[in-house]
C-alpha atoms as a PDB file:
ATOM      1  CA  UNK A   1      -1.165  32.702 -29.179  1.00  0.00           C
ATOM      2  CA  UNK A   2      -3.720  32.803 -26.143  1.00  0.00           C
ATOM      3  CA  UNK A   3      -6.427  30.860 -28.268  1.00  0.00           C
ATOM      4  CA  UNK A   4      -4.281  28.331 -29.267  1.00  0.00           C
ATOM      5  CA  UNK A   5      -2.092  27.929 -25.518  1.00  0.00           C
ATOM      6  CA  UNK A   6      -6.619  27.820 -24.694  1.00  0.00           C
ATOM      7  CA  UNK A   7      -7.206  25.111 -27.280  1.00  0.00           C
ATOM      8  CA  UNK A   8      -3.790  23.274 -26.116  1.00  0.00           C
ATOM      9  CA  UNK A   9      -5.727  23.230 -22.583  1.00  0.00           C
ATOM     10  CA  UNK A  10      -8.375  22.073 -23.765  1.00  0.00           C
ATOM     11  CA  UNK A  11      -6.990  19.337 -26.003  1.00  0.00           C
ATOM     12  CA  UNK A  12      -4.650  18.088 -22.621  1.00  0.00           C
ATOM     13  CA  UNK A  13      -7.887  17.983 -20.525  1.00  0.00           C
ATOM     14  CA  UNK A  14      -9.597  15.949 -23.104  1.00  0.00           C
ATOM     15  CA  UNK A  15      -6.720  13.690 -23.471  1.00  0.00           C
ATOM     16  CA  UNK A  16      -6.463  13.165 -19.456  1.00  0.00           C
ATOM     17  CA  UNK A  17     -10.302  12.649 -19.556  1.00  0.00           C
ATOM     18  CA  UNK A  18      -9.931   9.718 -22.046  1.00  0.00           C
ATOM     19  CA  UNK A  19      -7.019   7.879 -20.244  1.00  0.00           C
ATOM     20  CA  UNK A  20      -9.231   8.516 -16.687  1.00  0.00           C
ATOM     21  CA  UNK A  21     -12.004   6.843 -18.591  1.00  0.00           C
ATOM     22  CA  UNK A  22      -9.542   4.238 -20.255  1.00  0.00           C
ATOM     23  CA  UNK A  23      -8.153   3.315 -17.098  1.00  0.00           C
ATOM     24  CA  UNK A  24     -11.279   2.991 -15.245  1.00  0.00           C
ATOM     25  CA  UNK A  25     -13.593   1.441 -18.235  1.00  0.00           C
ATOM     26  CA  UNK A  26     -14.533  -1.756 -16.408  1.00  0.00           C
ATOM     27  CA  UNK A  27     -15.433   0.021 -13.176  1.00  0.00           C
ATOM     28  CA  UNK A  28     -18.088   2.451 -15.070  1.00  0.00           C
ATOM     29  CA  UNK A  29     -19.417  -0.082 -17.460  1.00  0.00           C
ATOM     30  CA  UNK A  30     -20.374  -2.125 -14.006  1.00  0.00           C
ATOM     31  CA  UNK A  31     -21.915   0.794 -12.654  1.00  0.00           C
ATOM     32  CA  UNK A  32     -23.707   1.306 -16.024  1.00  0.00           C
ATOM     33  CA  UNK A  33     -24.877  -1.450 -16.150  1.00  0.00           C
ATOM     34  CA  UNK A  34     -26.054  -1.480 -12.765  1.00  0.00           C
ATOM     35  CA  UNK A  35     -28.287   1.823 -13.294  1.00  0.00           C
ATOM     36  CA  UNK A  36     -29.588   0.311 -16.622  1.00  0.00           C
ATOM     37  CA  UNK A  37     -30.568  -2.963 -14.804  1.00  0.00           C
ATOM     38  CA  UNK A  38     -32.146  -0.996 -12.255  1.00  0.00           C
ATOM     39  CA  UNK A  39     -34.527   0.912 -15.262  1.00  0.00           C
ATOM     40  CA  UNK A  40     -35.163  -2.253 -16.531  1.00  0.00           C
ATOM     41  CA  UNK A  41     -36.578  -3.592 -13.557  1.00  0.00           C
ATOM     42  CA  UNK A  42     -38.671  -0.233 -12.943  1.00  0.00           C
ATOM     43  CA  UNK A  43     -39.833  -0.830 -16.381  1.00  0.00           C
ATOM     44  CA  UNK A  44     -40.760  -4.268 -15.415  1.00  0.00           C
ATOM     45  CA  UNK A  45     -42.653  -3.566 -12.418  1.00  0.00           C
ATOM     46  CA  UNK A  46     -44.315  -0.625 -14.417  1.00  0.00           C
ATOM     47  CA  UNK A  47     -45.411  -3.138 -17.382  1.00  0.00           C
ATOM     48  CA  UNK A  48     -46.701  -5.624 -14.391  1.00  0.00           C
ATOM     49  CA  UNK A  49     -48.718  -2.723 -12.806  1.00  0.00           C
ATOM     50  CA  UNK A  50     -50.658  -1.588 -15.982  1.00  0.00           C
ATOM     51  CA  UNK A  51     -51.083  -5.288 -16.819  1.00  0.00           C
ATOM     52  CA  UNK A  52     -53.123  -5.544 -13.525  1.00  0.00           C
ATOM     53  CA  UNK A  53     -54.950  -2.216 -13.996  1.00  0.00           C
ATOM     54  CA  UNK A  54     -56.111  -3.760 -17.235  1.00  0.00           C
ATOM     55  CA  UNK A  55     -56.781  -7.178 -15.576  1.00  0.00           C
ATOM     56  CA  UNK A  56     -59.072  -5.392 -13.578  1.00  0.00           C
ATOM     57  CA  UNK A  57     -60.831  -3.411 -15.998  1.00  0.00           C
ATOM     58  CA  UNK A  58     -61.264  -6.457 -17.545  1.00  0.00           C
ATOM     59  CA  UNK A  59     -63.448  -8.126 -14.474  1.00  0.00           C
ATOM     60  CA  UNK A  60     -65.345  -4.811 -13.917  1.00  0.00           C
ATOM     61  CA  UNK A  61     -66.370  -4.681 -17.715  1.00  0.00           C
ATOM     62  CA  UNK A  62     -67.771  -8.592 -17.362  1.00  0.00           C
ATOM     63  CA  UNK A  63     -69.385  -7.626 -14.465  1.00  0.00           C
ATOM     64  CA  UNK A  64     -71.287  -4.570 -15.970  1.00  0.00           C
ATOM     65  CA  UNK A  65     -71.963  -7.089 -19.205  1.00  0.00           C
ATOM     66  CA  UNK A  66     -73.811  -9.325 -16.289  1.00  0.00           C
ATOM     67  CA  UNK A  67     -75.926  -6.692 -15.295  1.00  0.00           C
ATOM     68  CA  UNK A  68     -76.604  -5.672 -18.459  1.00  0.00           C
ATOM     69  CA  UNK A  69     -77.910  -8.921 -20.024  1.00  0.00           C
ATOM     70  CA  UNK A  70     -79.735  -9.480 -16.582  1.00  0.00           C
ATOM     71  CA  UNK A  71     -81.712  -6.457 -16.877  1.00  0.00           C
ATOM     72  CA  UNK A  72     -82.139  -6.760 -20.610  1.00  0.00           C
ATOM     73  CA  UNK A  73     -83.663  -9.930 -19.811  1.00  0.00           C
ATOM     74  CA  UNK A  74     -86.316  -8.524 -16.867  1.00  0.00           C
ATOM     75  CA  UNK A  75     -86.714  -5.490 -18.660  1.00  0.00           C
ATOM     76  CA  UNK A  76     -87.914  -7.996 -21.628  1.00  0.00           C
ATOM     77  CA  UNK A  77     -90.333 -10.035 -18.798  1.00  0.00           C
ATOM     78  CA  UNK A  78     -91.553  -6.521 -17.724  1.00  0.00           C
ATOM     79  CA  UNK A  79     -92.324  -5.239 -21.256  1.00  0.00           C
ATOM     80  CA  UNK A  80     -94.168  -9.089 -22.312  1.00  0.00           C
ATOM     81  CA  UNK A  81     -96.511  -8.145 -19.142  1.00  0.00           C
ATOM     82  CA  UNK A  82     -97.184  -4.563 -20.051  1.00  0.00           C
ATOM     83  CA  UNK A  83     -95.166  -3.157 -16.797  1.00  0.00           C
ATOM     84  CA  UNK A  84     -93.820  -0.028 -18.991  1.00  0.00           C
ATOM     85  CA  UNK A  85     -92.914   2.378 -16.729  1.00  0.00           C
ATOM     86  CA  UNK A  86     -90.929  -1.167 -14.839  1.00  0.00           C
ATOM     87  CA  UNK A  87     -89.107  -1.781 -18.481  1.00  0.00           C
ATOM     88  CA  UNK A  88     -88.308   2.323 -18.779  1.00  0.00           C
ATOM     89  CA  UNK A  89     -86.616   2.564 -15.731  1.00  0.00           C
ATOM     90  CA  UNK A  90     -84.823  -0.815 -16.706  1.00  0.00           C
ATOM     91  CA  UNK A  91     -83.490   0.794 -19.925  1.00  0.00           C
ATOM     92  CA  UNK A  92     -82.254   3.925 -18.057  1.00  0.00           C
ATOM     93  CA  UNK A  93     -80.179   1.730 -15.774  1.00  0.00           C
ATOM     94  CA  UNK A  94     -78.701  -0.587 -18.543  1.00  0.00           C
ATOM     95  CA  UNK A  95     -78.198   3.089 -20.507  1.00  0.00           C
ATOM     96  CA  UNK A  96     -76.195   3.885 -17.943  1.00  0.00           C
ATOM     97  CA  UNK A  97     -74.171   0.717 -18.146  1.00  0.00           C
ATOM     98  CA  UNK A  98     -73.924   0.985 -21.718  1.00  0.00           C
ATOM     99  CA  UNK A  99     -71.767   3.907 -20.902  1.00  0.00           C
ATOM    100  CA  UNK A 100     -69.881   2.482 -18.281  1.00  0.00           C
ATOM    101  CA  UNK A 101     -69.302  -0.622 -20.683  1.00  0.00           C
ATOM    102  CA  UNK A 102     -68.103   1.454 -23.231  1.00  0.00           C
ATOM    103  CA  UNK A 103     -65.899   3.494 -21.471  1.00  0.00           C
ATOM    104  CA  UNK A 104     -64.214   0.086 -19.454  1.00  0.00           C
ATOM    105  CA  UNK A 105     -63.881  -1.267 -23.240  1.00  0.00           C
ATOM    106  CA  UNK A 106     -62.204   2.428 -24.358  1.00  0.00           C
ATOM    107  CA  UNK A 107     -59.739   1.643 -21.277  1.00  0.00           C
ATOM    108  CA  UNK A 108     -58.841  -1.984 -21.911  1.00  0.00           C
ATOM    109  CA  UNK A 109     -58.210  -1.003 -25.355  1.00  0.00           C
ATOM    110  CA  UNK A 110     -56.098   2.016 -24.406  1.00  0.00           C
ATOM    111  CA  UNK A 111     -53.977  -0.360 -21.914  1.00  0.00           C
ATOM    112  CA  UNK A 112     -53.167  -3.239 -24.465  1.00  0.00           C
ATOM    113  CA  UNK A 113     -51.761  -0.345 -26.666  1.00  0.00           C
ATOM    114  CA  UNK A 114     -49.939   0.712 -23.626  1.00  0.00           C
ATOM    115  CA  UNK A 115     -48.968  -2.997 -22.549  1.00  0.00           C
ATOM    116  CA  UNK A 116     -47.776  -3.785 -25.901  1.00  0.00           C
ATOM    117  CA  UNK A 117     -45.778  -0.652 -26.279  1.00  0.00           C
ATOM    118  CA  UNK A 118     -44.139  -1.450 -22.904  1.00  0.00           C
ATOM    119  CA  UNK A 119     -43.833  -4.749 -23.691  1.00  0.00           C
ATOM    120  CA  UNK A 120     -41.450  -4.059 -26.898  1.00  0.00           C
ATOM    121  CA  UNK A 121     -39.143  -2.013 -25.115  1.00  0.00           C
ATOM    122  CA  UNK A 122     -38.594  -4.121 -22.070  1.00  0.00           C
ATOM    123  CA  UNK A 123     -38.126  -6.652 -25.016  1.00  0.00           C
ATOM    124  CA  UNK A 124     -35.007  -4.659 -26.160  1.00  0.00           C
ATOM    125  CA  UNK A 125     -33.723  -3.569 -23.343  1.00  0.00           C
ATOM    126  CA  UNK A 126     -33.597  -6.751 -21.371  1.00  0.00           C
ATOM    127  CA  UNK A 127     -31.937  -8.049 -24.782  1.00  0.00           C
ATOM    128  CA  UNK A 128     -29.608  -4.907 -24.503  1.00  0.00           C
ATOM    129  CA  UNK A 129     -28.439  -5.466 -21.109  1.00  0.00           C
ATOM    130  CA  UNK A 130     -28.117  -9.389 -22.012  1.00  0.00           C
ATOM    131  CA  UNK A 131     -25.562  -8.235 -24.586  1.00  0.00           C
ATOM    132  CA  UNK A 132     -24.052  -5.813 -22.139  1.00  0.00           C
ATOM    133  CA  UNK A 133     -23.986  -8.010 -19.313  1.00  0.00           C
ATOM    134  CA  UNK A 134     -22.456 -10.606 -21.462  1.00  0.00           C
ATOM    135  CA  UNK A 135     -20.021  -8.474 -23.025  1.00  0.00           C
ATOM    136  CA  UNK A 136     -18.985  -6.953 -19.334  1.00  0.00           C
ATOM    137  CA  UNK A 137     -18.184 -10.967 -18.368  1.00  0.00           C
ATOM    138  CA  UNK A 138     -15.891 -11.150 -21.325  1.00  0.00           C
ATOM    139  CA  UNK A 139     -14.092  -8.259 -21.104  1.00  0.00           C
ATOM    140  CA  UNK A 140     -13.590  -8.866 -17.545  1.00  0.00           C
ATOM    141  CA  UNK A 141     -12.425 -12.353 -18.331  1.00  0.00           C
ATOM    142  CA  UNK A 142     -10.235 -10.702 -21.271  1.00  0.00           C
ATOM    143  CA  UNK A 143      -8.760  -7.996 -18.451  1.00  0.00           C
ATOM    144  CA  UNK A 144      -7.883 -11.103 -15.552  1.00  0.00           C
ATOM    145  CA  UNK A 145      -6.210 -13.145 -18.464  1.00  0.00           C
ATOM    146  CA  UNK A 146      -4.195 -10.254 -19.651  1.00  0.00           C
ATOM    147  CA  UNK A 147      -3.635  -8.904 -15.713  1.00  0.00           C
ATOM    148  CA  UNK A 148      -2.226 -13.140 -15.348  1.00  0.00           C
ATOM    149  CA  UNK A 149      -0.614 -13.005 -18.796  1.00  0.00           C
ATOM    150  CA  UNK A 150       1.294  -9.712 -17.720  1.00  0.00           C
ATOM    151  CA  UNK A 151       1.875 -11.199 -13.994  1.00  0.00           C
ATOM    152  CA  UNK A 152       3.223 -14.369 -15.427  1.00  0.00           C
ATOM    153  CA  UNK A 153       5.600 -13.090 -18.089  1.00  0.00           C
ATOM    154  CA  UNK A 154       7.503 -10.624 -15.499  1.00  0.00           C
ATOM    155  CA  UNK A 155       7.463 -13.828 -13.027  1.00  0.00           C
ATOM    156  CA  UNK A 156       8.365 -16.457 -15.381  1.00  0.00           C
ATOM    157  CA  UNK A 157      11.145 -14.028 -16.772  1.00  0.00           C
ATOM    158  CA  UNK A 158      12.424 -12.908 -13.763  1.00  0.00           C
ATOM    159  CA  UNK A 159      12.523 -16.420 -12.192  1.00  0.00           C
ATOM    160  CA  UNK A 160      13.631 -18.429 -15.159  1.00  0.00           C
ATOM    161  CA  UNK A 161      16.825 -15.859 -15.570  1.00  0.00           C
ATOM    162  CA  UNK A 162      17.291 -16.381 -12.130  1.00  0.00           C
ATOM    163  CA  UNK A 163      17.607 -20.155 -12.129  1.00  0.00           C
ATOM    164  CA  UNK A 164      19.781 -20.203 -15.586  1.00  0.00           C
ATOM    165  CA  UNK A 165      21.995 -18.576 -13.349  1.00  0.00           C
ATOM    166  CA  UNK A 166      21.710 -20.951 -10.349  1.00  0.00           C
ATOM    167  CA  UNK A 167      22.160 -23.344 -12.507  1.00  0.00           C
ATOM    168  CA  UNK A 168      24.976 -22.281 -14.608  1.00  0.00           C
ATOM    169  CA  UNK A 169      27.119 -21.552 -11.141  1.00  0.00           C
ATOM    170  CA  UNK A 170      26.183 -24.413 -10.049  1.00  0.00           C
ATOM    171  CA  UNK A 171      27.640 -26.149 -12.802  1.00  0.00           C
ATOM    172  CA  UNK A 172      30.462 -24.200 -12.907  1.00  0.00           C
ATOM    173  CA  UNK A 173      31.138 -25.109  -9.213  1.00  0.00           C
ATOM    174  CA  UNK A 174      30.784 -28.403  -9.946  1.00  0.00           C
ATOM    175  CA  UNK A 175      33.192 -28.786 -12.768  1.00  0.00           C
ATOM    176  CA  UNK A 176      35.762 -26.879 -10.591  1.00  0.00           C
ATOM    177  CA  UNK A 177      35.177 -29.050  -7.911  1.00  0.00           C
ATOM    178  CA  UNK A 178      35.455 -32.203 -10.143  1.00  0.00           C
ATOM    179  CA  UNK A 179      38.916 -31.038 -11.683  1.00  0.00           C
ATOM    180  CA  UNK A 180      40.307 -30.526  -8.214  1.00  0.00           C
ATOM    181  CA  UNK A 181      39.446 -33.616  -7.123  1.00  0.00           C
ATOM    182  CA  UNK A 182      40.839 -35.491 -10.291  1.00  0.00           C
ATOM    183  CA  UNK A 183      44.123 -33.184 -10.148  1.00  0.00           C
ATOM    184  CA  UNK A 184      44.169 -34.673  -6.371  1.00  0.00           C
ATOM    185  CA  UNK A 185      43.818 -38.128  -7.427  1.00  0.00           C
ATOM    186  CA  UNK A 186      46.336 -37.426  -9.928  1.00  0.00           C
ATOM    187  CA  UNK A 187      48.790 -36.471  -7.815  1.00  0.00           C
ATOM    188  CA  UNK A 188      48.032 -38.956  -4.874  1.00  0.00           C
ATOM    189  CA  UNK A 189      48.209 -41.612  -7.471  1.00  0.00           C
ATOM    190  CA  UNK A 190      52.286 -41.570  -8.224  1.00  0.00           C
ATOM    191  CA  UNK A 191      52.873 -40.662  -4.613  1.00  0.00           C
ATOM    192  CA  UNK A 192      50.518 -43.960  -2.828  1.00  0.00           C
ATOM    193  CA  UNK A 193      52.619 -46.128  -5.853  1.00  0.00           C
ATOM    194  CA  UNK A 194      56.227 -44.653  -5.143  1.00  0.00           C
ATOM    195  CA  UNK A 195      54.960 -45.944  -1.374  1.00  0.00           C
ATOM    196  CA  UNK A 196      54.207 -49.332  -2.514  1.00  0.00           C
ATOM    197  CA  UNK A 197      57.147 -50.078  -4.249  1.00  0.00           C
ATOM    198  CA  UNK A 198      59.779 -48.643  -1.419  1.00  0.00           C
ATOM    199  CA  UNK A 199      57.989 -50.632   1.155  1.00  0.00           C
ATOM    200  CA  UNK A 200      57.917 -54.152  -1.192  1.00  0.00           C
ATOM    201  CA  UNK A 201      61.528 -53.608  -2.072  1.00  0.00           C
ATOM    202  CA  UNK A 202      62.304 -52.811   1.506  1.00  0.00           C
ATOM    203  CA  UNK A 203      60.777 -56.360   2.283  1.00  0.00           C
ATOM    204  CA  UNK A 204      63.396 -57.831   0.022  1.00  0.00           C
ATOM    205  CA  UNK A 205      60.947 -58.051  -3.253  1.00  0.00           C
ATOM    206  CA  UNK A 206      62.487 -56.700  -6.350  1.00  0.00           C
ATOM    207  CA  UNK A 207      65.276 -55.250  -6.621  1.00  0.00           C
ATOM    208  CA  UNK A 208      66.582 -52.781  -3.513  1.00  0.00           C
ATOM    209  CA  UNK A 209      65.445 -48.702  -4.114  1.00  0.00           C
ATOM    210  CA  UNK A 210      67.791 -47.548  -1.872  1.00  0.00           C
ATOM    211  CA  UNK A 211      71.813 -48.945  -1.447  1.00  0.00           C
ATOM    212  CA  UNK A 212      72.945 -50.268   2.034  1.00  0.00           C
ATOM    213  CA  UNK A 213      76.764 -50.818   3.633  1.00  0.00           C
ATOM    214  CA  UNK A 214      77.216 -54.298   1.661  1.00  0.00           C
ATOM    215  CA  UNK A 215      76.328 -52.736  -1.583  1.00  0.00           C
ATOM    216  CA  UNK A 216      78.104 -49.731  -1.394  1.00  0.00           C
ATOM    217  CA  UNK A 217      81.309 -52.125  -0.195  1.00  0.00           C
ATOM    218  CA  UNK A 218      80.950 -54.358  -3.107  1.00  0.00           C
ATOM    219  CA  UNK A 219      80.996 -52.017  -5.796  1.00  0.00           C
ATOM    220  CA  UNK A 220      83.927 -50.798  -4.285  1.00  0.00           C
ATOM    221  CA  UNK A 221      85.925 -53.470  -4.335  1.00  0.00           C
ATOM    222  CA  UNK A 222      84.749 -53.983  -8.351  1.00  0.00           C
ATOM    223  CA  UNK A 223      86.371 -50.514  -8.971  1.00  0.00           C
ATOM    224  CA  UNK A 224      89.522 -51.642  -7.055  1.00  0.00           C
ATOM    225  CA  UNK A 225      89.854 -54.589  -8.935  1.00  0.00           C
END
């Protein structure tokens, strides 16, 4: 029970691990990236360094060929006027640069290796980072789309729910308000009419509404009769 409540442990810590790292992915690929960058550019400024140590063994090794073929030429004068002891002490000298010359030709050789090995990988790094670099744009572009997408949908949502129901109380006022306001006309309509037609009868047009003395006198006297 103890090893596996231990392996359970150990399985949760893993899994809290991965969502820490899931959650903050962008933030430690930029700081990745950053520290790769940063041996890129040490790598850089190391390849520049042994390419001017090599520059440099280059000028001292045409230098020592100058005073080499300078002395091999006196040296020659010397021997043509039978000055040997001059043309031995010559050859020492230029022995002596032989070695030099070899050993500045042993270095230059040893730095092109060198500068060509260094050369390579800066090659593939700085193509590595390229890729990273580019691929750290797009996934930040992907995360701000989705982060807009998300923002959007819960606005656009929220808000257009909001104004169906603006909307559909506002219609509903209105339609109330337009049926009270027809029922009003309706009922203003008899009322403004029954008006009319009292006050042009009571002007003597039409036939009288309403029965006066005379009237009411007359139809008496028909019954009567």
């Amino acid at each position: 029970m103890f090893k596996q409540l231990m392996t359970l442990v150990r399985g949760c810590s893993a899994d809290s691990a991965n969502a820490f790292l899931d959650a903050n992915a962008l933030p430690l690929l930029r700081q990745q990236i950053r520290e790769a960058a940063a041996c890129v550019e040490k790598s850089r400024k190391a390849l520049a360094m042994v390419i001017a140590y090599s520059e440099r063994e280059k000028v001292s090794l045409t230098r020592i060929e100058e005073k080499i073929a300078d002395l091999e030429l006196r040296a020659t004068a010397a021997l043509d006027n039978d000055q040997l002891e001059l043309a031995t002490e010559a050859a020492e000298t230029i022995a002596h640069l032989d070695a030099e010359r070899n050993a500045a030709q042993h270095t230059i050789k040893t730095y092109s290796t060198e500068i060509a090995r260094m050369r390579e990988g800066l090659s593939k790094s700085q193509t590595v980072l390229g890729d990273l670099t580019r691929g750290q744009r797009l996934a930040e572009a992907n995360d701000k789309a989705q982060r807009v997408q998300g923002q959007m949908t819960t606005l656009h949502s929220g808000n257009l729910e909001e104004a169906a129901d603006t909307l559909k109380r506002l219609q509903e006022r209105q339609a109330h308000s337009d049926a009270t306001v027809a029922a009003l006309e309706g009922l203003s309509a008899p009322d403004n009419a029954a008006a009319m037609s009292d006050r042009l009868a009571a002007a003597g047009f039409g036939p009288a509404k309403r029965s006066d003395a005379a009237a009411v006198l007359a139809r008496l006297k028909n019954k009567k009769s």
